[in-house]
C-alpha atoms as a PDB file:
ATOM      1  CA  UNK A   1     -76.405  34.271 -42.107  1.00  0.00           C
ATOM      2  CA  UNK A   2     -73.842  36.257 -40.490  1.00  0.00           C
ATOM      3  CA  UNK A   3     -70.317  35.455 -39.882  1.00  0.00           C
ATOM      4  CA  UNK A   4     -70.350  35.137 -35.895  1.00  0.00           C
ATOM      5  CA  UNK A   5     -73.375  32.417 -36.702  1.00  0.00           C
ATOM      6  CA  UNK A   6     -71.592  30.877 -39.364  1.00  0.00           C
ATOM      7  CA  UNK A   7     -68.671  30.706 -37.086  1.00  0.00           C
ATOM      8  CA  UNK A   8     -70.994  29.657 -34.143  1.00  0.00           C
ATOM      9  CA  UNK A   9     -72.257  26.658 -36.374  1.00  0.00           C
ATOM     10  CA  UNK A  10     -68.829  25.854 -37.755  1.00  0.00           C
ATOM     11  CA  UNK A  11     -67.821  25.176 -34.038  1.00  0.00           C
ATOM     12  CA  UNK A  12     -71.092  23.374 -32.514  1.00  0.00           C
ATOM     13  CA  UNK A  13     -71.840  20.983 -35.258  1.00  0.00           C
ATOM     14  CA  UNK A  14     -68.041  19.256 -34.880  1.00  0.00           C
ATOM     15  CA  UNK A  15     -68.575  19.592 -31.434  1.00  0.00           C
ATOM     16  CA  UNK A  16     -71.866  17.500 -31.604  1.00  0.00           C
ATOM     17  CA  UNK A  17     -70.313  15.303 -33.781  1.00  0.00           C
ATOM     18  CA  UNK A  18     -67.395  14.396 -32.161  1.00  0.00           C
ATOM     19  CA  UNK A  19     -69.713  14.012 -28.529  1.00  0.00           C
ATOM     20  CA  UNK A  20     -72.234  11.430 -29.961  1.00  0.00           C
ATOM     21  CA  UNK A  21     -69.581   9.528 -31.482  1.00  0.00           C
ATOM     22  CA  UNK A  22     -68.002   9.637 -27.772  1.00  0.00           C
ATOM     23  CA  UNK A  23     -70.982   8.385 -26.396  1.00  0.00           C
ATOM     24  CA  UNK A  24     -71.391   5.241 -29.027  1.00  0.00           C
ATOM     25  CA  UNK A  25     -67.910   4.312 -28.425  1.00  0.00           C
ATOM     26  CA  UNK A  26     -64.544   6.314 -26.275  1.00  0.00           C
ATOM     27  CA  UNK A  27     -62.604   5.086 -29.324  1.00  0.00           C
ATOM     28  CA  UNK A  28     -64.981   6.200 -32.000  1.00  0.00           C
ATOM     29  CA  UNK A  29     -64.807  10.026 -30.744  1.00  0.00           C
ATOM     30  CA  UNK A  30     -61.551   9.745 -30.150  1.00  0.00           C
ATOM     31  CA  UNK A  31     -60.709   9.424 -33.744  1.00  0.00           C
ATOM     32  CA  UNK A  32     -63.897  12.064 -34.592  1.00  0.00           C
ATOM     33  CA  UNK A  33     -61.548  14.340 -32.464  1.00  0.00           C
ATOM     34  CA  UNK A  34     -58.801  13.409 -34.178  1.00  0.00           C
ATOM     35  CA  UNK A  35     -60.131  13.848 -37.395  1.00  0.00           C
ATOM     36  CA  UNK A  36     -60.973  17.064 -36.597  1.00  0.00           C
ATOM     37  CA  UNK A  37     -57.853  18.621 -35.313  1.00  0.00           C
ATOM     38  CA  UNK A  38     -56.325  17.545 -38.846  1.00  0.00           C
ATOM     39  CA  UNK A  39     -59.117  19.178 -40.719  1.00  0.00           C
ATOM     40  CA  UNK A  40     -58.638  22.419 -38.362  1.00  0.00           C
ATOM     41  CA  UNK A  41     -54.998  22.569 -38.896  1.00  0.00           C
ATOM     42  CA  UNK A  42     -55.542  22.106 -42.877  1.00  0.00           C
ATOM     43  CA  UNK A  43     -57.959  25.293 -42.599  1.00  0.00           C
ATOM     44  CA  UNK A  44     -55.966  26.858 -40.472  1.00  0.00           C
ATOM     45  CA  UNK A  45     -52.444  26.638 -42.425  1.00  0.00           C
ATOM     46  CA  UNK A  46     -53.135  30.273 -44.478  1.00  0.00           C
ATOM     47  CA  UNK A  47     -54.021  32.029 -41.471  1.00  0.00           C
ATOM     48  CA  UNK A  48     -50.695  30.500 -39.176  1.00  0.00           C
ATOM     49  CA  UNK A  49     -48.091  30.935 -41.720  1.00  0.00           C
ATOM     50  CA  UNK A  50     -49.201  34.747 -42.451  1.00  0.00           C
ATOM     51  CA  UNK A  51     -48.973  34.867 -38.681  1.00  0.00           C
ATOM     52  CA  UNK A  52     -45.818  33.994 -38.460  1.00  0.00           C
ATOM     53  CA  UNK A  53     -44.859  35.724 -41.297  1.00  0.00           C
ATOM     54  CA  UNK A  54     -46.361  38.812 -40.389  1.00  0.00           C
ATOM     55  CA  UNK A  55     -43.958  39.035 -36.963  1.00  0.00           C
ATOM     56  CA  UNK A  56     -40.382  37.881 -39.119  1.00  0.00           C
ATOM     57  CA  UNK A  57     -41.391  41.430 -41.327  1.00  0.00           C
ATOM     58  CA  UNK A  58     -41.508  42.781 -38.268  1.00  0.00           C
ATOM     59  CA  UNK A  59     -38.284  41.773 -37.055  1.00  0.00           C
ATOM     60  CA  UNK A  60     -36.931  42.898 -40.170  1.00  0.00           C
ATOM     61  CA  UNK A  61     -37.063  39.261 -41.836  1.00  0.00           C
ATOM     62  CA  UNK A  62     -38.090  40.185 -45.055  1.00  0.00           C
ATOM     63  CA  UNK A  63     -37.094  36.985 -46.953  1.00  0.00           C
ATOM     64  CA  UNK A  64     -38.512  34.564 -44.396  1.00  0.00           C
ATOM     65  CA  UNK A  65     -41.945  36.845 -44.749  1.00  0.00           C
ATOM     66  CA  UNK A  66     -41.936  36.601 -47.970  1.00  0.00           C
ATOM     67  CA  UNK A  67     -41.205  33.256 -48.336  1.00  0.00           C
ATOM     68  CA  UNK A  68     -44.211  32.207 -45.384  1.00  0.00           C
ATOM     69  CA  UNK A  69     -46.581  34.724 -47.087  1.00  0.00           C
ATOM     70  CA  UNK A  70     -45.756  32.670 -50.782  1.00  0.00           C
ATOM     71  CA  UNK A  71     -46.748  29.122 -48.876  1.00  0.00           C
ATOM     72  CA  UNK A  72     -50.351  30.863 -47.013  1.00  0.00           C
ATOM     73  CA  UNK A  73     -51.049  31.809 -50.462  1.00  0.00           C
ATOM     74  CA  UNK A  74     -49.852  28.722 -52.306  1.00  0.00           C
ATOM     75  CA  UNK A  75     -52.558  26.801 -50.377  1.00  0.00           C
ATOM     76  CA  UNK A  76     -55.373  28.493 -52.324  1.00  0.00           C
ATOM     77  CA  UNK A  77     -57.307  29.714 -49.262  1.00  0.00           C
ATOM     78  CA  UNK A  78     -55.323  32.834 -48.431  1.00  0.00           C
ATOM     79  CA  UNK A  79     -57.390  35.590 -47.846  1.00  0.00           C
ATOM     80  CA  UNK A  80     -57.868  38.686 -49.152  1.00  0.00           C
ATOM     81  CA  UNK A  81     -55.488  40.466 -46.616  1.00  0.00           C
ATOM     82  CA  UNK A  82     -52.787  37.730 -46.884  1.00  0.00           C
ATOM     83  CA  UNK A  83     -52.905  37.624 -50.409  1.00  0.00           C
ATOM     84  CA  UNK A  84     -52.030  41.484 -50.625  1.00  0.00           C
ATOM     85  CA  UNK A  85     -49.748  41.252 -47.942  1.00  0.00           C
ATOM     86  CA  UNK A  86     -47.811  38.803 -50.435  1.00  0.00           C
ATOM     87  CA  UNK A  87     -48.338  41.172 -53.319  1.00  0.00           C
ATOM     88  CA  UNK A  88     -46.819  43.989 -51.221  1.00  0.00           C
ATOM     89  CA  UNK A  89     -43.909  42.235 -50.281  1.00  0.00           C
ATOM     90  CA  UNK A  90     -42.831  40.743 -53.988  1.00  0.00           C
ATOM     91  CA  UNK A  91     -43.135  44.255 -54.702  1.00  0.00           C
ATOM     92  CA  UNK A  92     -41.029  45.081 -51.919  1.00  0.00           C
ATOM     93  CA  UNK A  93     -38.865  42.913 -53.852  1.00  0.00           C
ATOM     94  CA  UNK A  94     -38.532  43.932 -57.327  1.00  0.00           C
ATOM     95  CA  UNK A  95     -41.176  41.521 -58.455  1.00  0.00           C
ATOM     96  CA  UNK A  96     -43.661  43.405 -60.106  1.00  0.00           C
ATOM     97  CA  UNK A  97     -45.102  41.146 -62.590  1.00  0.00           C
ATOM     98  CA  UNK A  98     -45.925  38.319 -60.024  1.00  0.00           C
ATOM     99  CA  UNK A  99     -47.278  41.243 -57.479  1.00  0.00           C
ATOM    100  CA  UNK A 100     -49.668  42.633 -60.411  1.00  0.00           C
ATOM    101  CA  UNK A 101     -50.544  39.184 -61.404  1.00  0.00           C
ATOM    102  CA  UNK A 102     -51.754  38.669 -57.673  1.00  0.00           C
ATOM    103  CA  UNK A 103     -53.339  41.666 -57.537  1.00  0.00           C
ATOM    104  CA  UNK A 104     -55.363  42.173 -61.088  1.00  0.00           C
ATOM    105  CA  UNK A 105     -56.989  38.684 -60.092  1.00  0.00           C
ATOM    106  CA  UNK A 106     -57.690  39.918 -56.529  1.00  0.00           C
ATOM    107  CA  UNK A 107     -59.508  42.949 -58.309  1.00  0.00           C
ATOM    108  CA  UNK A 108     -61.173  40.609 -60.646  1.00  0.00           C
ATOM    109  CA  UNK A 109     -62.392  38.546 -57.758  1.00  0.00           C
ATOM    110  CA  UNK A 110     -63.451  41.643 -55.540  1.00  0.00           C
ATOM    111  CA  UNK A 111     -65.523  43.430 -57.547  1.00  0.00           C
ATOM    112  CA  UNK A 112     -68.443  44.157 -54.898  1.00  0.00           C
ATOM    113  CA  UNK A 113     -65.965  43.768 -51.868  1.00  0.00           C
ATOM    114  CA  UNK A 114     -65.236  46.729 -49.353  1.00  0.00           C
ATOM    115  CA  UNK A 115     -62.095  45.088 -49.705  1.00  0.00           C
ATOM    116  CA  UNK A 116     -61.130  46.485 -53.131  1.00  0.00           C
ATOM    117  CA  UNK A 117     -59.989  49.709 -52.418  1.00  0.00           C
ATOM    118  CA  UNK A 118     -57.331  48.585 -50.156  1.00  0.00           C
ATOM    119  CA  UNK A 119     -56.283  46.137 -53.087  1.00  0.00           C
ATOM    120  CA  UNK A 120     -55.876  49.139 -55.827  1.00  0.00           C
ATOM    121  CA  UNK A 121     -54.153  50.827 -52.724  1.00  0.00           C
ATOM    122  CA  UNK A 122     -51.041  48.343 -52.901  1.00  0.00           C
ATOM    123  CA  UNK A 123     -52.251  47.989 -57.077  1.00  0.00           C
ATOM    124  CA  UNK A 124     -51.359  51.797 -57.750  1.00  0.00           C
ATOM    125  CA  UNK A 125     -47.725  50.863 -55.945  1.00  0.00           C
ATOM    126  CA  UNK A 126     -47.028  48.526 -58.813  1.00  0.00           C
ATOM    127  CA  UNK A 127     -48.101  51.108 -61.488  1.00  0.00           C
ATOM    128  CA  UNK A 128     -45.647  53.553 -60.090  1.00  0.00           C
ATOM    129  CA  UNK A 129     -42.640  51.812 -60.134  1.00  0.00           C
ATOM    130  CA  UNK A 130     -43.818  50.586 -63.242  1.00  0.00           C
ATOM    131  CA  UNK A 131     -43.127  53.887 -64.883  1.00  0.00           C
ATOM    132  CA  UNK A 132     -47.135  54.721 -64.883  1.00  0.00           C
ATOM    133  CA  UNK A 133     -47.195  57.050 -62.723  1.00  0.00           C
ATOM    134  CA  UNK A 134     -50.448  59.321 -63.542  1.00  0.00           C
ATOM    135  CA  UNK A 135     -52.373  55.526 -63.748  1.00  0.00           C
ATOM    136  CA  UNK A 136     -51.044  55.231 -60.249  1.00  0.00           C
ATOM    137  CA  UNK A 137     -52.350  58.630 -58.720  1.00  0.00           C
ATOM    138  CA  UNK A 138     -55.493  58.439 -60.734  1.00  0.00           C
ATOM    139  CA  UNK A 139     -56.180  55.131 -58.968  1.00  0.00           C
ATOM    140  CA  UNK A 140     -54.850  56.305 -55.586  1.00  0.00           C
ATOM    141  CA  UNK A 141     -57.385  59.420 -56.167  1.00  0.00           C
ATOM    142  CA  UNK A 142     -60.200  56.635 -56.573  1.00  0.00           C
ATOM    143  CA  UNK A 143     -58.907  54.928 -53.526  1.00  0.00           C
ATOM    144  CA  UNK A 144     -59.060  57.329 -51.010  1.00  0.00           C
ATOM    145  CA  UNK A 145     -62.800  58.718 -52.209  1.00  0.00           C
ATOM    146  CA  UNK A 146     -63.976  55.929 -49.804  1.00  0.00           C
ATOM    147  CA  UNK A 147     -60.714  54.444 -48.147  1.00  0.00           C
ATOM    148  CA  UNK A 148     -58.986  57.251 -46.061  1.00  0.00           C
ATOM    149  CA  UNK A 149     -56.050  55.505 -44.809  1.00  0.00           C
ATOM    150  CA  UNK A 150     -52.583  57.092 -43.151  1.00  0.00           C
ATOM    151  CA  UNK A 151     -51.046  54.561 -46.026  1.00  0.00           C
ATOM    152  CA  UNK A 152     -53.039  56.364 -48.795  1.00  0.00           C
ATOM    153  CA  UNK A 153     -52.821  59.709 -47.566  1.00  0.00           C
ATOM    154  CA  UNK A 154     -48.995  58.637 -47.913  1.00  0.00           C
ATOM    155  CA  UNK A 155     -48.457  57.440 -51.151  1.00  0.00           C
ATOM    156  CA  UNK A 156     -50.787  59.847 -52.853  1.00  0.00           C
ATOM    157  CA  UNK A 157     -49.347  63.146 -51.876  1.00  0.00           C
ATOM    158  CA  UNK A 158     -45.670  61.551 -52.793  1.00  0.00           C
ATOM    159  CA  UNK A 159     -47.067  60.712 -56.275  1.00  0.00           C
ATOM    160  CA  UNK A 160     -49.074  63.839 -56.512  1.00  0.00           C
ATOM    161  CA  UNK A 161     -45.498  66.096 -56.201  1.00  0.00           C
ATOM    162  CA  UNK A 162     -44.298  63.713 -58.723  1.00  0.00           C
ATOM    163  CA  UNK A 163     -46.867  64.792 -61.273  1.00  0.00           C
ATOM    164  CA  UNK A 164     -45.544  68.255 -60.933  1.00  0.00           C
ATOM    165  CA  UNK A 165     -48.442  70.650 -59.897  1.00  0.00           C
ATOM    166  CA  UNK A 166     -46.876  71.417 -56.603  1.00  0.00           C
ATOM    167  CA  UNK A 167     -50.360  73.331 -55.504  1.00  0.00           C
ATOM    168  CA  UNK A 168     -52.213  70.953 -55.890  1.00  0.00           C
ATOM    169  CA  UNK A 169     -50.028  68.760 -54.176  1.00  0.00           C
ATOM    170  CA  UNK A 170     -49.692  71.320 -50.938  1.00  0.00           C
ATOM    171  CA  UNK A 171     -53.638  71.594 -50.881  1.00  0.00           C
ATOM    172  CA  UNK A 172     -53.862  67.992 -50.635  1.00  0.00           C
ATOM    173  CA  UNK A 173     -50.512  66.979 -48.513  1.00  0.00           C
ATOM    174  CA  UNK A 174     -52.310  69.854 -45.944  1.00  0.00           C
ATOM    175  CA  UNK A 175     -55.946  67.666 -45.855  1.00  0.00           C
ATOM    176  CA  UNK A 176     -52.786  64.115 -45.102  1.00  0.00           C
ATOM    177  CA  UNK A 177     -51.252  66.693 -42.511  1.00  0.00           C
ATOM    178  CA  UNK A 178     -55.000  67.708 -41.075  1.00  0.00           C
ATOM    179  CA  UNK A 179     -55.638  63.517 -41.560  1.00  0.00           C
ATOM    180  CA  UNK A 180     -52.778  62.431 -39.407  1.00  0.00           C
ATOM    181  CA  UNK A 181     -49.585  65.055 -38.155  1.00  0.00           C
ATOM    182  CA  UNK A 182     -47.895  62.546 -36.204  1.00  0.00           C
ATOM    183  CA  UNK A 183     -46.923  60.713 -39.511  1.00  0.00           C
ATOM    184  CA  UNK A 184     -43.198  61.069 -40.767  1.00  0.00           C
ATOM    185  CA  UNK A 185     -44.070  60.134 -44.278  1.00  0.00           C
ATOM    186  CA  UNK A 186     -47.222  62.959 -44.482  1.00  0.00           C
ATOM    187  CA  UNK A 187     -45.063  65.190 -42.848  1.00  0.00           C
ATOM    188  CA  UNK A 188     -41.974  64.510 -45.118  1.00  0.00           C
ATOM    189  CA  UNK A 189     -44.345  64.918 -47.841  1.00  0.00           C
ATOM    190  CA  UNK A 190     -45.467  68.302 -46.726  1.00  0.00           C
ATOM    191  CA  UNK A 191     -41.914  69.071 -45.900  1.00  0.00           C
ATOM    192  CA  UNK A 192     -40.736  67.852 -49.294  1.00  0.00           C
ATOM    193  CA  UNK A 193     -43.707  70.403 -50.519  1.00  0.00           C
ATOM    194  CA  UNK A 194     -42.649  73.324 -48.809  1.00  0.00           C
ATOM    195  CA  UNK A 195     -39.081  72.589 -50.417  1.00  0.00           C
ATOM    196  CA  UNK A 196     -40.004  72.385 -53.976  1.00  0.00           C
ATOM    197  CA  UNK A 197     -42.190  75.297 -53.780  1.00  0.00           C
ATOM    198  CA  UNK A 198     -39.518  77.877 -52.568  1.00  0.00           C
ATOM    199  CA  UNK A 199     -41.470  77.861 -49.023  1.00  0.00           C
ATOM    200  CA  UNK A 200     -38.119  77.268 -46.681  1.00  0.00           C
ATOM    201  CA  UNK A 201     -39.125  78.358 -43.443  1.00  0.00           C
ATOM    202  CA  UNK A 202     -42.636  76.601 -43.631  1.00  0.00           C
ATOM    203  CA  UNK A 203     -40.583  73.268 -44.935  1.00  0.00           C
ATOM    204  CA  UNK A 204     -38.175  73.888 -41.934  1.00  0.00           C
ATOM    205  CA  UNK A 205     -41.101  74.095 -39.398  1.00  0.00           C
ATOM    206  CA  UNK A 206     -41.957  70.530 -40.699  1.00  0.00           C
ATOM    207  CA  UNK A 207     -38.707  69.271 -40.702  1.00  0.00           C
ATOM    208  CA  UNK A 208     -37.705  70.127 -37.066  1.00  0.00           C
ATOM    209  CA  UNK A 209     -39.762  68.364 -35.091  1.00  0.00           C
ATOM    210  CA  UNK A 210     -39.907  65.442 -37.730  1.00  0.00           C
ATOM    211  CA  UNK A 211     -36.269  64.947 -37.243  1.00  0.00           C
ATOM    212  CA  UNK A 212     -36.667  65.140 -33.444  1.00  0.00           C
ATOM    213  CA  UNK A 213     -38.256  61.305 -33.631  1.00  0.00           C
ATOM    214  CA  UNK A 214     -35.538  60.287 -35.468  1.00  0.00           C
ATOM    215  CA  UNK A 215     -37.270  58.305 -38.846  1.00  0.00           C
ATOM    216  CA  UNK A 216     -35.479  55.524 -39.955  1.00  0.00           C
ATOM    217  CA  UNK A 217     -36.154  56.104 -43.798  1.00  0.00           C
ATOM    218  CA  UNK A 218     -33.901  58.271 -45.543  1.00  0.00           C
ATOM    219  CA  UNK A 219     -35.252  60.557 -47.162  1.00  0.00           C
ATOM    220  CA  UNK A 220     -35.970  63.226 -44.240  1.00  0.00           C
ATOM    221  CA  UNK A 221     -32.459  63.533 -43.442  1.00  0.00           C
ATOM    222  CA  UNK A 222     -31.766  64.155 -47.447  1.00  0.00           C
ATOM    223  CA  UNK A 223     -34.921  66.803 -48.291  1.00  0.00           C
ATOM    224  CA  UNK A 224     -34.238  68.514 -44.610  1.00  0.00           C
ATOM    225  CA  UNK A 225     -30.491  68.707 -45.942  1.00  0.00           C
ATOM    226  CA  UNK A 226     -31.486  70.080 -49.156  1.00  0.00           C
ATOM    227  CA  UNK A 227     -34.018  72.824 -46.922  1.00  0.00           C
ATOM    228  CA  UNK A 228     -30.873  73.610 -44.703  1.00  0.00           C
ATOM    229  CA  UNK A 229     -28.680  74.763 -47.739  1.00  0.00           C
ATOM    230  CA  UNK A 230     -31.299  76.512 -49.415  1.00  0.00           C
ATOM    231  CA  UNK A 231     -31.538  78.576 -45.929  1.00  0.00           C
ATOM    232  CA  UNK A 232     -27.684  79.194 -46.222  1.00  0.00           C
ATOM    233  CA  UNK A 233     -26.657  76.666 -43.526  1.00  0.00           C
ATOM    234  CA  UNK A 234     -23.986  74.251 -45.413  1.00  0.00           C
ATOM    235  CA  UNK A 235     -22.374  72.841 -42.352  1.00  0.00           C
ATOM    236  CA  UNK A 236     -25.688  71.975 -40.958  1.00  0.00           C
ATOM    237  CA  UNK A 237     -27.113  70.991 -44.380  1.00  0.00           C
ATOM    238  CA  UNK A 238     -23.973  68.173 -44.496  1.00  0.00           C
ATOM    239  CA  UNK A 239     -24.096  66.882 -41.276  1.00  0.00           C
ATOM    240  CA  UNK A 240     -27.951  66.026 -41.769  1.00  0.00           C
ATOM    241  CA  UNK A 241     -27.614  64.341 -45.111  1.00  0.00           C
ATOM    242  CA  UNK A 242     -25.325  61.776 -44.019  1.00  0.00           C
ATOM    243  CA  UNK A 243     -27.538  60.684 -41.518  1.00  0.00           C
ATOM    244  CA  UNK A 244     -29.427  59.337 -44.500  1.00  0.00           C
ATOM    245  CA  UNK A 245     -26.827  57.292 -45.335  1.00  0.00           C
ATOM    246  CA  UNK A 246     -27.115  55.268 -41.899  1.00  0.00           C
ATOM    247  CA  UNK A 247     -30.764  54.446 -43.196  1.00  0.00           C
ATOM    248  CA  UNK A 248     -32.201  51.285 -44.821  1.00  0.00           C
ATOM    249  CA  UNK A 249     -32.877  52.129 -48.113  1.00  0.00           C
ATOM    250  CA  UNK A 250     -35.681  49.976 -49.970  1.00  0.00           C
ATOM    251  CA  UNK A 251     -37.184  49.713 -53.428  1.00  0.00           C
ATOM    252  CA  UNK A 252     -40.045  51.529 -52.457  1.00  0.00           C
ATOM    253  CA  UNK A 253     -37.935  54.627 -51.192  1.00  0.00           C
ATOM    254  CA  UNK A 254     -37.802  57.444 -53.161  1.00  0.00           C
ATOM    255  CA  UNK A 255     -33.787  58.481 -53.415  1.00  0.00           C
ATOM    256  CA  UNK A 256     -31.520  56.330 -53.900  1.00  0.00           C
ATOM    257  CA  UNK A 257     -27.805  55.980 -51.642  1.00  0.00           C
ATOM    258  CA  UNK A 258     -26.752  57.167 -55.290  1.00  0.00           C
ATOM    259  CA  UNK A 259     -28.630  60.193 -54.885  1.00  0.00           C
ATOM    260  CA  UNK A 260     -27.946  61.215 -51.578  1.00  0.00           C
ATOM    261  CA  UNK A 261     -23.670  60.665 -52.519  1.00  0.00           C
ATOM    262  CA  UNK A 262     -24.065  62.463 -55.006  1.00  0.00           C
ATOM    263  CA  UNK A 263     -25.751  65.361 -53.207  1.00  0.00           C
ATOM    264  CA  UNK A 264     -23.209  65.376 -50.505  1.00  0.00           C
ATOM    265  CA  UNK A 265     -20.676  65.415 -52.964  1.00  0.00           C
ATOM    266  CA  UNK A 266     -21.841  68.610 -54.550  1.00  0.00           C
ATOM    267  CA  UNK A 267     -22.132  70.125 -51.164  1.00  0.00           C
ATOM    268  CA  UNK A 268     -18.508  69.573 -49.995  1.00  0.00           C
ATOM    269  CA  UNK A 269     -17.365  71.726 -53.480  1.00  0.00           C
END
């Protein structure tokens, strides 16, 4: 049975129910209906709170998200989606043992789901900041074998110039650029490649345009600012750097307000 004829089913037979019980007596189907409605909204609870959830992240709400993704999955018929969602955001909030607990038992749960790459895709996340970082590629290179993603593409080329073979990195961070170009984080990652491999003018060409569409995640303004003094351009190199300063930074990003300071302090010697 498929899931429109479940759904089909799911609506008709309440529907039938509630109409006979109308026709035996108004008062009857009236509380069938009512009946009902209270059942629907117990189903429905998950599915409304991750709702609402989901639009106070994107206000910027992150508590209130957090805290309306923790009650859809407190009911114990979350699904798969809202579950992770709740992972991502504990994680998002420093709380990596409750975000692995979630997720190892979504894993365990999903064996034979096409939903279980896009688990180990938040999964590998928690293994980074964990400190386990070639876990976290390794799974992220099992990932995207059959779940090619902007997200994945992401992450993976980031943790792949954290391992430290930079052409290996480039040859993949080219396939994210190929994948999507019109996304800051693949293109900071290919700019970010450029950089650490000595290629300046190619990183530059990246970073132009990226900084055009003004990101609001710091760390373009920082590795374009690094690019710029490597190029001889100080002034320039400065004035771009602090612009990283006016960004939100997160737990997930990957320099710290420390770091960019710091860098700016070394500059102005």
């Amino acid at each position: 049975m498929n899931s429109k004829t479940k759904g089909l089913i799911n609506f008709l037979l309440p529907a039938a129910i509630i109409l006979i019980a109308l026709l035996v007596n108004k008062w009857l189907g009236i509380a069938a209906l009512l009946v009902y409605i209270v059942i629907l909204m117990y189903m429905l609870r998950p599915s409304v709170l991750a709702l609402i959830g989901t639009r106070k992240y994107a206000q910027g709400s992150t508590e209130e998200a957090m805290l309306l993704f923790g009650r859809a999955y407190a009911t114990g018929r979350a699904s798969v989606r809202t579950s992770v969602s709740y992972a991502y955001l504990l994680l998002k909030n420093k709380d990596l043992q409750k975000s692995e607990e979630i997720l190892q038992k979504l894993i365990n749960a999903n064996q034979n789901s096409p939903m279980l790459p896009y688990i180990k895709s938040i999964m590998a996340l928690v293994l980074w900041k964990k400190g386990n970082l070639n876990e976290a590629a390794s799974m992220q290179e099992e990932v995207i074998q059959t779940y090619k993603t902007t997200s994945v593409y992401g992450s993976l080329g980031y943790l792949l110039i954290l391992q430290g073979d930079l052409e290996k990195a480039l040859k993949f961070n080219l396939e994210a650029y190929e994948y999507n170009s019109s996304d800051n984080i693949i293109n900071d990652n290919l700019g970010q490649n450029y950089l650490l491999l000595g290629m300046y003018d190619k990183a530059a060409e990246i970073y132009k345009p990226l900084l055009e569409k003004a990101p609001t995640f710091p760390e373009p303004y920082y590795n374009y600012g690094l690019v710029l003094d490597k190029l001889g351009d100080r002034e320039k190199a400065l004035e771009t750097m602090k612009k990283a300063l006016d960004c939100k930074f997160s737990y997930l990003s990957t320099i710290t307000k420390d770091d960019v300071e710091a860098k700016l302090s070394e500059l102005s010697d």
